[in-house]
Protein backbone atom coordinates (compact mmCIF):
# COMPACT_ATOMS: atom_id res chain seq x y z
CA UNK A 1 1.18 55.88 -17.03
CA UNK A 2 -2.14 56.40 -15.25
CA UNK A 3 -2.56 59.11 -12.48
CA UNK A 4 -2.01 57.15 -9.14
CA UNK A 5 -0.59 54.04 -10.10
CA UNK A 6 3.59 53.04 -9.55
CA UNK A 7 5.78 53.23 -12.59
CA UNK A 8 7.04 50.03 -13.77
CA UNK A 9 10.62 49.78 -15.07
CA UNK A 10 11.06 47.09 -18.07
CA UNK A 11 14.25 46.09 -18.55
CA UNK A 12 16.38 47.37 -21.11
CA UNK A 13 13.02 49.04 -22.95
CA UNK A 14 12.59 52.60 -24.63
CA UNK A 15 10.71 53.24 -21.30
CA UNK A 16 13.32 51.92 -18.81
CA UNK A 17 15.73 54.54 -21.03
CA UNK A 18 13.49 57.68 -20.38
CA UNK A 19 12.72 56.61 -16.86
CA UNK A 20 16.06 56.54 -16.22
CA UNK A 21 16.39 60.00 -18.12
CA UNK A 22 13.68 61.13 -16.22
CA UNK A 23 15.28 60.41 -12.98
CA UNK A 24 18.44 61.71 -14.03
CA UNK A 25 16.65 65.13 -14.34
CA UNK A 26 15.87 64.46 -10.34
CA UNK A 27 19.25 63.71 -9.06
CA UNK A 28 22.43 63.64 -11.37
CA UNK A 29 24.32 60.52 -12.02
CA UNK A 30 27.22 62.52 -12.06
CA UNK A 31 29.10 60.27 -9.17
CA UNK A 32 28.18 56.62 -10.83
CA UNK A 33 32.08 56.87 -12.69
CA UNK A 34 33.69 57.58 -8.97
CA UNK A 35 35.28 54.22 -7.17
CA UNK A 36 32.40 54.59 -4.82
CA UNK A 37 29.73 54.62 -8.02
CA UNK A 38 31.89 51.83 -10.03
CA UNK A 39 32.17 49.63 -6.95
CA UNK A 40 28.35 49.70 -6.61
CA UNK A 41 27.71 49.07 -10.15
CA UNK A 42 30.26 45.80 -10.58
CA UNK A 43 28.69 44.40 -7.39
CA UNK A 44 25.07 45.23 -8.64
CA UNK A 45 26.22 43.11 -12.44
CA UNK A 46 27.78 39.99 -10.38
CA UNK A 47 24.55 40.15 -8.42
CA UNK A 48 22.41 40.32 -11.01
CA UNK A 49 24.73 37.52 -13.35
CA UNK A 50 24.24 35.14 -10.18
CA UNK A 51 20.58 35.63 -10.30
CA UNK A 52 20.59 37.14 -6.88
CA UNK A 53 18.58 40.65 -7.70
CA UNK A 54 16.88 41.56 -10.79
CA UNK A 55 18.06 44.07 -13.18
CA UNK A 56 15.15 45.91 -12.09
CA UNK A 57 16.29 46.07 -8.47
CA UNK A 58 20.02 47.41 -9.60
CA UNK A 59 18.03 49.96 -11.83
CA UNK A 60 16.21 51.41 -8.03
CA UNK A 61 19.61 51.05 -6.41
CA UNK A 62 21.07 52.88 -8.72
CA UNK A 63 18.75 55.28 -8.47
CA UNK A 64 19.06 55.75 -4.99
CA UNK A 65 22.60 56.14 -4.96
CA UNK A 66 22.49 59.04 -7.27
CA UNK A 67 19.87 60.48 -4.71
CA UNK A 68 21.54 59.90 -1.46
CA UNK A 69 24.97 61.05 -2.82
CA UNK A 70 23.89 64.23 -4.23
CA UNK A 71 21.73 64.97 -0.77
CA UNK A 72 24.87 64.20 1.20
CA UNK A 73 27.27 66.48 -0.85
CA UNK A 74 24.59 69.18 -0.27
CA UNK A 75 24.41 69.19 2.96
CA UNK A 76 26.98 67.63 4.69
CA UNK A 77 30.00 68.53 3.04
CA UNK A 78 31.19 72.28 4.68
CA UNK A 79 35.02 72.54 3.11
CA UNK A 80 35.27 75.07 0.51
CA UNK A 81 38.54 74.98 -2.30
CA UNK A 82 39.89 77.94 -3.93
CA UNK A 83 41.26 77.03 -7.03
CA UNK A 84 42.70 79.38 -9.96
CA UNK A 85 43.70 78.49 -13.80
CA UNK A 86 43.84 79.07 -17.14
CA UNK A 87 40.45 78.44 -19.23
CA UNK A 88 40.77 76.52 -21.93
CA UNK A 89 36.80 75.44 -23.46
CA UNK A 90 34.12 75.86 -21.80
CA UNK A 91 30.51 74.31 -22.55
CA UNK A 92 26.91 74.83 -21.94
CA UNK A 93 24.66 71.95 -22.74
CA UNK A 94 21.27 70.64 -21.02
CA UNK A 95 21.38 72.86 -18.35
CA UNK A 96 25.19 71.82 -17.76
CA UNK A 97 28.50 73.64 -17.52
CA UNK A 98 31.38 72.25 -18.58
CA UNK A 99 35.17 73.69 -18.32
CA UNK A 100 37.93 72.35 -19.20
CA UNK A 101 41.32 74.36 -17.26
CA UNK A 102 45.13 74.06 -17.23
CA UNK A 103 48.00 74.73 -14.65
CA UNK A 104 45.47 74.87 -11.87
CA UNK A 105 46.08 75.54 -8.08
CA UNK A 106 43.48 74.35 -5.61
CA UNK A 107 43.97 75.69 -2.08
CA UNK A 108 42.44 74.89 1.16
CA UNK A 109 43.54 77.20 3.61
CA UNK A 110 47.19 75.82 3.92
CA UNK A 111 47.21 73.19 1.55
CA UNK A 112 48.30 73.75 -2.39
CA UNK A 113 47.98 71.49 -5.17
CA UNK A 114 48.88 71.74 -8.47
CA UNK A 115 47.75 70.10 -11.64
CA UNK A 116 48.06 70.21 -15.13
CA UNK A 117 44.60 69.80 -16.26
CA UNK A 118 41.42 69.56 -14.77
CA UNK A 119 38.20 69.17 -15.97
CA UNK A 120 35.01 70.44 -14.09
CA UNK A 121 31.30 69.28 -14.87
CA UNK A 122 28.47 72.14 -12.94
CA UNK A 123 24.91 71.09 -12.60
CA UNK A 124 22.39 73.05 -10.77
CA UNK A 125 21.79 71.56 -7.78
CA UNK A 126 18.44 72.99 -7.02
CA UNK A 127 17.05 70.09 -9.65
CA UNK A 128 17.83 67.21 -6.75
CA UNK A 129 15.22 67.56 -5.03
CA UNK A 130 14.42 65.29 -2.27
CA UNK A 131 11.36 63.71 -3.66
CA UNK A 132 13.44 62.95 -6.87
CA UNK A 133 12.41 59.21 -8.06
CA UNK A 134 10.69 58.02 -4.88
């Protein structure tokens, strides 16, 4: 890519993979597999199937969900969960944590739940930054 020209994004290309990549280093696409993140996604396919957007388009949309969502759960949400279990596995890979716990108890000042199994993906949130894949 030269200095001060836009990136293009081919479809379904080597370089459409590692912009994607790239972008994912910017803001995590985590929160694509929630209801909110599958809901988006099947209306972005019919969309694109009826010829109404490009794939290219559903690629930027994408990729501004995954920046909005992580900027509002970083600022906006204020409720904070206790929670205490037993550690099963654990993980460290590409600068992500993941755990894996049983019999778990999440509390919220009154509130108690309890679950059999949980599992908890961490990413460092100071990699979202607000300029991520503008």
């Amino acid at each position: 890519m030269r200095p001060g020209r836009p990136a293009k994004l081919p479809v379904f290309s080597k370089d459409a993979l590692r912009f994607a990549s790239f972008a994912a280093i910017m803001a995590y696409q985590l929160y694509r597999n929630t209801t909110l993140g599958n809901s988006l996604q099947e209306s972005l396919d019919e969309l694109i199937q009826s010829q109404q957007i490009t794939p290219q388009l559903a690629l930027q949309v994408l990729l501004q969900f995954d920046k909005a969502i992580n900027t509002a759960l970083a600022n906006r949400v204020r409720n904070r969960v206790n929670f205490r279990g037993s550690l099963n596995t654990y993980r460290f890979c590409d600068n992500v944590w993941t755990f894996v716990l049983n019999d778990v108890e999440f509390r919220e000042v009154t509130d108690l739940v309890k679950v059999d199994k949980v599992k908890i993906v961490a990413c460092d949130g100071k990699n979202t930054g607000s300029n991520a894949a503008e």
